[in-house]
C-alpha atoms as a PDB file:
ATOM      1  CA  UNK A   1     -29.842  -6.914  23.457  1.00  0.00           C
ATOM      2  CA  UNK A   2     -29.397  -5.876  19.988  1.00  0.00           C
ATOM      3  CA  UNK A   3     -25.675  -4.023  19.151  1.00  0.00           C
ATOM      4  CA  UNK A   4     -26.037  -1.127  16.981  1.00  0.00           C
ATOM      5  CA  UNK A   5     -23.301  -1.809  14.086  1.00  0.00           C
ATOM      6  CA  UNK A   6     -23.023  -4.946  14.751  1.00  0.00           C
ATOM      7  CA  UNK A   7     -23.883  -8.742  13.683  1.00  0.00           C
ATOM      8  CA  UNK A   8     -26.359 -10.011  15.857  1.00  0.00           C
ATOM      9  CA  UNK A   9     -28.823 -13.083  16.168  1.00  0.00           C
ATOM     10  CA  UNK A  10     -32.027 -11.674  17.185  1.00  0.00           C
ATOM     11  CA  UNK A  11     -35.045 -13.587  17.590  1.00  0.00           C
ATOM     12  CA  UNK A  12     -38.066 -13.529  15.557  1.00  0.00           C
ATOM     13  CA  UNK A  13     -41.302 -12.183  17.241  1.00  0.00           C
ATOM     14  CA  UNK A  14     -43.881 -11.484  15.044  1.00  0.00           C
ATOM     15  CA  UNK A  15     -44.957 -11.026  11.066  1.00  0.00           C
ATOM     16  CA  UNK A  16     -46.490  -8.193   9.295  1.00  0.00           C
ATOM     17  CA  UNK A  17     -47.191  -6.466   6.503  1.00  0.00           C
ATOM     18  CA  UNK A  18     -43.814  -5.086   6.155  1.00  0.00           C
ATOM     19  CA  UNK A  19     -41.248  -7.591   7.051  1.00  0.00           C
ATOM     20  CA  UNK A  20     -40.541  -9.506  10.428  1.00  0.00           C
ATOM     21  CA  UNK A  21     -40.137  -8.242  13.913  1.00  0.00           C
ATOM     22  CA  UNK A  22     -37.198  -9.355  16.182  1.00  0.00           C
ATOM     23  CA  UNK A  23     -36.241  -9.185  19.579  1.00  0.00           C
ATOM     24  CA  UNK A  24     -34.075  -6.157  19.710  1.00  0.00           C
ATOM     25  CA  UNK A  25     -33.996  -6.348  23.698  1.00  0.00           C
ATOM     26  CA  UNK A  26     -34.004  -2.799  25.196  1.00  0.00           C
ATOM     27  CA  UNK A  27     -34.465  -1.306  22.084  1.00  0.00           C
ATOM     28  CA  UNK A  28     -37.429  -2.705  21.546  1.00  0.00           C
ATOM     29  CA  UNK A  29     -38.999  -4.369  18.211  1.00  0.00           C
ATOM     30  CA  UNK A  30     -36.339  -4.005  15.176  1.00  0.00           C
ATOM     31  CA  UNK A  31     -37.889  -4.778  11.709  1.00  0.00           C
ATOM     32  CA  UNK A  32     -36.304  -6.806   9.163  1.00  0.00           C
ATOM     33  CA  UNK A  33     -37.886  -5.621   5.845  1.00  0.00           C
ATOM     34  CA  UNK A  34     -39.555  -8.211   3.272  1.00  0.00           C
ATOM     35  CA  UNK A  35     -37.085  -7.887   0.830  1.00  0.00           C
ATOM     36  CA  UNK A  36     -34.268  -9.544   3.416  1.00  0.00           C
ATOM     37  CA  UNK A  37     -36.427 -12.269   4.865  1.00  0.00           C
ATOM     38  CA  UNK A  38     -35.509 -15.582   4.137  1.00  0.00           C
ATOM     39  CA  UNK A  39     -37.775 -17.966   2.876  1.00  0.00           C
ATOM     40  CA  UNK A  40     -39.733 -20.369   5.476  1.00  0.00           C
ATOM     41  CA  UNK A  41     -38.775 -18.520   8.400  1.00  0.00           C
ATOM     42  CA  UNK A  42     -41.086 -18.957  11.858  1.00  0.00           C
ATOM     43  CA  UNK A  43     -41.755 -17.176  15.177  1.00  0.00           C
ATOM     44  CA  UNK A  44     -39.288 -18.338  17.390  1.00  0.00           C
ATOM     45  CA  UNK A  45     -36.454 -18.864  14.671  1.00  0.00           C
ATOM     46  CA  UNK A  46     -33.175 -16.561  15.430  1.00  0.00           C
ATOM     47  CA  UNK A  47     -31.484 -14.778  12.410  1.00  0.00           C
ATOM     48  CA  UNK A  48     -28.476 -13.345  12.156  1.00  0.00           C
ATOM     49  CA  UNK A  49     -28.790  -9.702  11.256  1.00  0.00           C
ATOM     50  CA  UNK A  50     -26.748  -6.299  10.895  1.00  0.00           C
ATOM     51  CA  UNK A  51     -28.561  -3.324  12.824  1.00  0.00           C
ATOM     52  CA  UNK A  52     -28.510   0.260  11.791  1.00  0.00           C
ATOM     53  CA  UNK A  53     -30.026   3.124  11.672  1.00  0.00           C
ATOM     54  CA  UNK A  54     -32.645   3.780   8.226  1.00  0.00           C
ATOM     55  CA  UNK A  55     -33.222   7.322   6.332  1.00  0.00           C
ATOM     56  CA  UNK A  56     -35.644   8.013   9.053  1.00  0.00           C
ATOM     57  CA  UNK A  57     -33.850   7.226  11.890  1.00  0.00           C
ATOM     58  CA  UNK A  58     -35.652   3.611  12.794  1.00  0.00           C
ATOM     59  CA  UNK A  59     -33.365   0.693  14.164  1.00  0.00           C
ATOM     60  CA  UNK A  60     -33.961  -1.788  11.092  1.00  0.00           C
ATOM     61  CA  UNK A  61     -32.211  -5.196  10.543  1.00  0.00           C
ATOM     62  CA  UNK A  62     -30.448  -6.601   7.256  1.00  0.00           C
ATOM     63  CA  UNK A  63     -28.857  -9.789   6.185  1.00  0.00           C
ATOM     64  CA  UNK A  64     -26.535  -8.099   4.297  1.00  0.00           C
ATOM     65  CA  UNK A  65     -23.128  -7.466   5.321  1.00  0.00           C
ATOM     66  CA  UNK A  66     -21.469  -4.420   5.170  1.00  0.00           C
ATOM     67  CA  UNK A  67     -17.743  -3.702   4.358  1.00  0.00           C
ATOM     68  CA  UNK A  68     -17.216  -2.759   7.739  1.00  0.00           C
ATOM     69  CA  UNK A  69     -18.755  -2.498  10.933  1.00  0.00           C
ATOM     70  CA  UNK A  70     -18.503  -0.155  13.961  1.00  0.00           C
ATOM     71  CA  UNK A  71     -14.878  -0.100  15.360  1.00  0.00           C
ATOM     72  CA  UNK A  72     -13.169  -1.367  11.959  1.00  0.00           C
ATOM     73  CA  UNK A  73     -11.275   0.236   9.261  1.00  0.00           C
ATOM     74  CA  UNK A  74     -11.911  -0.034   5.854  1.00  0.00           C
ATOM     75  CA  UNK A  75     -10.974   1.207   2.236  1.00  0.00           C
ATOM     76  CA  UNK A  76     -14.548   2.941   0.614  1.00  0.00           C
ATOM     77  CA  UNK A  77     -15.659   4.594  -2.227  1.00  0.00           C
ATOM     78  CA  UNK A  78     -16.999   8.261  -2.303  1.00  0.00           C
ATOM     79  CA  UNK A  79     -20.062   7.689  -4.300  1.00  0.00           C
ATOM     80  CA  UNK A  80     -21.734  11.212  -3.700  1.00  0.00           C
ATOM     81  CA  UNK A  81     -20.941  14.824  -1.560  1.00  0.00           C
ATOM     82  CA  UNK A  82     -23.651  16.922   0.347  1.00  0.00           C
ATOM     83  CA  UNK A  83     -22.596  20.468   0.505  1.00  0.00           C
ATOM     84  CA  UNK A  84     -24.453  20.510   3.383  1.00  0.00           C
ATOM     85  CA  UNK A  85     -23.195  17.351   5.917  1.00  0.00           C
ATOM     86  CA  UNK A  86     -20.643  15.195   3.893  1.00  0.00           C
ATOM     87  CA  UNK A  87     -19.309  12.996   1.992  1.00  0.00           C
ATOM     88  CA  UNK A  88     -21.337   9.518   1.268  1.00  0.00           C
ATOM     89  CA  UNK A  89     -19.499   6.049   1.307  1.00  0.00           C
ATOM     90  CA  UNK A  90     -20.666   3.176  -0.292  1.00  0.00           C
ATOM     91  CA  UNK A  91     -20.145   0.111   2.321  1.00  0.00           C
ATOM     92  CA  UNK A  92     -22.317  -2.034   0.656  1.00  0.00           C
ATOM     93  CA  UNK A  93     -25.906  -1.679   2.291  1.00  0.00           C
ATOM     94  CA  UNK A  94     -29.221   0.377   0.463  1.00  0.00           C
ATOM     95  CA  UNK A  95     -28.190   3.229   3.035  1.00  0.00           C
ATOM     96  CA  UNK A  96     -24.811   5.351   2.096  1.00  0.00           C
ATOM     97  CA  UNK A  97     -22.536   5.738   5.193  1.00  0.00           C
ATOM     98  CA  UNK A  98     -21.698   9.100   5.805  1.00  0.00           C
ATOM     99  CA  UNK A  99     -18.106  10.760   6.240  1.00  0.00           C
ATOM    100  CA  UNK A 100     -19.454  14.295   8.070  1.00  0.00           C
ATOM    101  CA  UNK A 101     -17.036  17.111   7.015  1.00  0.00           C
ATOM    102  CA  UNK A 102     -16.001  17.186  10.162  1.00  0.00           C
ATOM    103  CA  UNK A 103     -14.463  14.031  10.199  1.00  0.00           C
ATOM    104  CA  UNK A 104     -12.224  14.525   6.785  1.00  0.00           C
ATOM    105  CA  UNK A 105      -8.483  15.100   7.000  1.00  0.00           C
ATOM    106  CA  UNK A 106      -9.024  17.396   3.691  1.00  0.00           C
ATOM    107  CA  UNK A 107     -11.170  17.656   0.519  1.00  0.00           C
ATOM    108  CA  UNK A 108     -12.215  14.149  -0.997  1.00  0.00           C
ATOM    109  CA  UNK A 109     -13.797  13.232  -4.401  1.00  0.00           C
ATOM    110  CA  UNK A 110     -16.600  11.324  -6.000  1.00  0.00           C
ATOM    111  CA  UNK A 111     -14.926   7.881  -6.813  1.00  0.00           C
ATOM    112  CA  UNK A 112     -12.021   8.694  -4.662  1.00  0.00           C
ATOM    113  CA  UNK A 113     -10.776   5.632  -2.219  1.00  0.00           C
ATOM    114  CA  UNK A 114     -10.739   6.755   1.249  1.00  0.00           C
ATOM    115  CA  UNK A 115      -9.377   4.843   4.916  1.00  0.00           C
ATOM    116  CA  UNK A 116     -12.288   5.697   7.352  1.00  0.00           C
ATOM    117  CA  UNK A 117     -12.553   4.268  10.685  1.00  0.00           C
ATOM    118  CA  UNK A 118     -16.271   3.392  11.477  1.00  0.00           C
ATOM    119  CA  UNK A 119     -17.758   4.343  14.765  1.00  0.00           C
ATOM    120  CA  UNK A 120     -21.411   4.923  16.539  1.00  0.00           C
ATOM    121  CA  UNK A 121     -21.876   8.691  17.261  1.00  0.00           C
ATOM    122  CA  UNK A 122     -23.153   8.857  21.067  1.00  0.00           C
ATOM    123  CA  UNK A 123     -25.247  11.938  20.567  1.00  0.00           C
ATOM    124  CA  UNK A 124     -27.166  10.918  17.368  1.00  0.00           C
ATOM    125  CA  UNK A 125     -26.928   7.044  18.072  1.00  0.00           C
ATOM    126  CA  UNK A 126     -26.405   7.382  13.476  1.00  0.00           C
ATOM    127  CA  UNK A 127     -22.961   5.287  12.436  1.00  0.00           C
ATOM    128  CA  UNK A 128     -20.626   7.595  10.381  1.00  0.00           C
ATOM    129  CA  UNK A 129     -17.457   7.355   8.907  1.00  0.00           C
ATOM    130  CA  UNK A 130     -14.201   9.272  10.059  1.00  0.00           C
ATOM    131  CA  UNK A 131     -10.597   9.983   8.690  1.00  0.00           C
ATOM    132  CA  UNK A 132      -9.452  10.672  11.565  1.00  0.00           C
ATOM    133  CA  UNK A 133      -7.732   7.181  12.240  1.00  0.00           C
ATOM    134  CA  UNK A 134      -4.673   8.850  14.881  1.00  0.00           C
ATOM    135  CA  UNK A 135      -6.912   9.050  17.542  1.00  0.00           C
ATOM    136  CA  UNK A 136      -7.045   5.548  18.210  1.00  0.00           C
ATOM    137  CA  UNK A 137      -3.672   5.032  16.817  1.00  0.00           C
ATOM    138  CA  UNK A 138      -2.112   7.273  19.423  1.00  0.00           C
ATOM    139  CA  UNK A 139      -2.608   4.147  22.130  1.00  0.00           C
ATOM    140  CA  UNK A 140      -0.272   2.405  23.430  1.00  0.00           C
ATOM    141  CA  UNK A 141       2.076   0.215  21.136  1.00  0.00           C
ATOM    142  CA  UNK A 142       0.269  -3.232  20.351  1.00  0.00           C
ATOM    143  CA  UNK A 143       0.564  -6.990  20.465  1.00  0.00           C
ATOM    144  CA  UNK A 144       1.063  -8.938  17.745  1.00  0.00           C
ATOM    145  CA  UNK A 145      -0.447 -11.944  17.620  1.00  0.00           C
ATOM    146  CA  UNK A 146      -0.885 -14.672  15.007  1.00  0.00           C
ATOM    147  CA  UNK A 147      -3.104 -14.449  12.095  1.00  0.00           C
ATOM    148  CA  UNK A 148      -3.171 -10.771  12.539  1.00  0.00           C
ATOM    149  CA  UNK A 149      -4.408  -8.901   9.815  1.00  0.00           C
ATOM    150  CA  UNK A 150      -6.927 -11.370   8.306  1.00  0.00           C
ATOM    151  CA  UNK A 151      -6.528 -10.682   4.769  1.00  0.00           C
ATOM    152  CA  UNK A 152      -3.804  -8.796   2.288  1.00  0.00           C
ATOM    153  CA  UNK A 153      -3.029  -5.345   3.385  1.00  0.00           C
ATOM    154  CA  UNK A 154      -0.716  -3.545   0.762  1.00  0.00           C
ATOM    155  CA  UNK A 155      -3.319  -1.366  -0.537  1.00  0.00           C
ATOM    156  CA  UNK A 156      -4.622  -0.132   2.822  1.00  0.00           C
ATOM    157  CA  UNK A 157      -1.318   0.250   4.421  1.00  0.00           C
ATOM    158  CA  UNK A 158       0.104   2.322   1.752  1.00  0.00           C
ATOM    159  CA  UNK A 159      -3.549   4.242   1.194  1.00  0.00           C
ATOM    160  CA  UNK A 160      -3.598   5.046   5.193  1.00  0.00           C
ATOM    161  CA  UNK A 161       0.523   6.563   5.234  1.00  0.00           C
ATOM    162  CA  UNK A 162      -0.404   9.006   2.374  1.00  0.00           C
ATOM    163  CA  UNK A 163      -3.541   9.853   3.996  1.00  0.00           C
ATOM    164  CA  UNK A 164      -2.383  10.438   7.024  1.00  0.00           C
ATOM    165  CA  UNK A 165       0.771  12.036   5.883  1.00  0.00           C
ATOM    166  CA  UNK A 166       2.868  10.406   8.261  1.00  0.00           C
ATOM    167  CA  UNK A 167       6.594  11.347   8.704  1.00  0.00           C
ATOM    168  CA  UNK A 168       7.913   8.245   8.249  1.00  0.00           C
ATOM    169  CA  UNK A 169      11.514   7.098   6.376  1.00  0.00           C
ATOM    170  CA  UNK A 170      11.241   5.214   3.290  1.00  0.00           C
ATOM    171  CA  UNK A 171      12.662   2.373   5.391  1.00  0.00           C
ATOM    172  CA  UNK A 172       9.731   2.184   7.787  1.00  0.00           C
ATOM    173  CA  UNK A 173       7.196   1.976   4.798  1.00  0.00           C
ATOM    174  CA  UNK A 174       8.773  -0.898   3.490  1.00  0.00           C
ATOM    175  CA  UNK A 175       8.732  -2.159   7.141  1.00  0.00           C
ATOM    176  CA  UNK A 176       5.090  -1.787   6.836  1.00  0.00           C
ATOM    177  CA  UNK A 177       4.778  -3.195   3.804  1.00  0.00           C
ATOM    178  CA  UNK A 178       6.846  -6.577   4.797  1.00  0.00           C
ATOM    179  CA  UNK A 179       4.923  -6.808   8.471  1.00  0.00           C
ATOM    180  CA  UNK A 180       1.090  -6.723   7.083  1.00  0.00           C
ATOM    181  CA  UNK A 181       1.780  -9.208   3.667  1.00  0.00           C
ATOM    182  CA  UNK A 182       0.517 -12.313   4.535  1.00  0.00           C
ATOM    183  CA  UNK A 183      -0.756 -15.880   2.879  1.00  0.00           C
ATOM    184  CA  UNK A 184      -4.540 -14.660   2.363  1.00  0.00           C
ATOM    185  CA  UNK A 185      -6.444 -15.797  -0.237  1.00  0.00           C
ATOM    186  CA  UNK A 186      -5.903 -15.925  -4.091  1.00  0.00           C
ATOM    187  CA  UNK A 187      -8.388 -13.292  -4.753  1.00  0.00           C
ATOM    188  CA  UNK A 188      -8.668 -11.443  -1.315  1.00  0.00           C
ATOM    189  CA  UNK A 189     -11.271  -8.713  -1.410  1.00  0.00           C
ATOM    190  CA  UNK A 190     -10.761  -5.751  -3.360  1.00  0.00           C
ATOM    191  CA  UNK A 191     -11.353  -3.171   0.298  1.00  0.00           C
ATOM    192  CA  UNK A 192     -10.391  -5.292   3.167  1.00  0.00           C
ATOM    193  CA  UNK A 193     -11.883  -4.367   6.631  1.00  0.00           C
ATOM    194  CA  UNK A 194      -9.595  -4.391   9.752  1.00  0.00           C
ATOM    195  CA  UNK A 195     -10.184  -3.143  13.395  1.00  0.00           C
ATOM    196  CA  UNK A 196      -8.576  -0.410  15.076  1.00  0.00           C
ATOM    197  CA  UNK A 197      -6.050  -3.033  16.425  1.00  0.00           C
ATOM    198  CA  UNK A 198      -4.891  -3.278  13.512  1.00  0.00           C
ATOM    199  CA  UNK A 199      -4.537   0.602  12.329  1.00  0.00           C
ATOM    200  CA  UNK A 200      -2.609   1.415  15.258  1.00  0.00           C
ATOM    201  CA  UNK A 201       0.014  -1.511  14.226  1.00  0.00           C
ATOM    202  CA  UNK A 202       0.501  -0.254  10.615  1.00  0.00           C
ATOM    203  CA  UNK A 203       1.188   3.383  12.270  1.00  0.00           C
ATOM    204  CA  UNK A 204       3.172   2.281  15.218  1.00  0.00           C
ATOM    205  CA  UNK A 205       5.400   0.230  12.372  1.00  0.00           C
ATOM    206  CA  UNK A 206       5.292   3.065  10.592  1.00  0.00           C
ATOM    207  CA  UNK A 207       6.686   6.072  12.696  1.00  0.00           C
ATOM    208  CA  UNK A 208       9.968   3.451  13.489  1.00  0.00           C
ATOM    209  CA  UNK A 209       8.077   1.811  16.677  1.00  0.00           C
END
């Protein structure tokens, strides 16, 4: 069955007009649009797709990747405000992600970096964006384990202390800072995704844990 959020490999079922059909299990047919379909594909081949919800609420498929999927944290751009719901993100798909105001820690900006966890609202089945990282920080102390984070985190640790405006001595930010440098690669990627797991070791480091 297909994950909402996630990468999948779906199988294809059928052409038409408007893209390709896949096998989206219980949630029935899931289109991939003409514009992502890659050449010479056949019924019966499996893709690997991202799921999501479009403008008008339809399960569609892409072959793009976004900057972050559902239960990751990630460094995004404001790219436009509704008065109305939000704040929109730009995490790299046609379709803005949306930070509800809700789910802001305080007033953001139009080309201001923000640390959102992304998650899939159970009522509207929509993935959003949310500031409000200490909720699944406040867990239990983790485990570190090798390789952990995969890329450079410098930016995002210091971005997610000030956001969250953490108590935390000047000793335990450079504690941060020291734990989450790592060997990544020359040029790592300008906003860097991590899971929760990771989150709740930058604040765990950081309150002195």
């Amino acid at each position: 069955m297909a994950t909402i959020g996630k990468r999948n490999t779906l199988t294809v079922l059928r052409d038409s007009s408007s893209g390709i059909y896949l096998d989206g299990g219980e949630h029935g047919e899931i289109l991939l649009p003409n514009r992502y379909v890659p050449r010479g594909v056949a019924m019966g081949d499996r893709l690997e797709v991202f799921v999501y919800r479009d403008s008008e609420d339809r399960l569609v498929a892409t072959t793009e990747t976004p900057r972050a999927t559902v239960g990751e944290v990630a460094t995004l751009k404001v790219i436009s405000i509704n008065r109305q719901v939000g704040a929109f993100l730009d995490w790299g798909l046609a379709k803005d992600l949306l930070l509800p105001f809700r789910e802001q820690t305080g007033p953001v900006q139009v080309g201001q970096d923000v640390v959102v966890r992304v998650y899939l609202d159970e009522k509207t089945q929509r993935i959003v964006a949310s500031m409000k990282l200490g909720r699944d920080a406040a867990l239990a102390p983790p485990n570190f384990r090798a390789g952990r984070p995969p890329s450079p985190a410098l930016d995002l640790s210091l971005n997610l202390l000030q956001q969250l405006r953490i108590p935390c001595r000047q000793h335990h930010r450079r504690a941060v800072l020291r734990k989450f440098q790592c060997n990544g690669p020359a040029n790592p990627p300008a906003r860097p995704r991590y899971d929760s797991d990771f989150v709740r070791q930058c604040l765990f480091h950081a309150r002195g844990g």
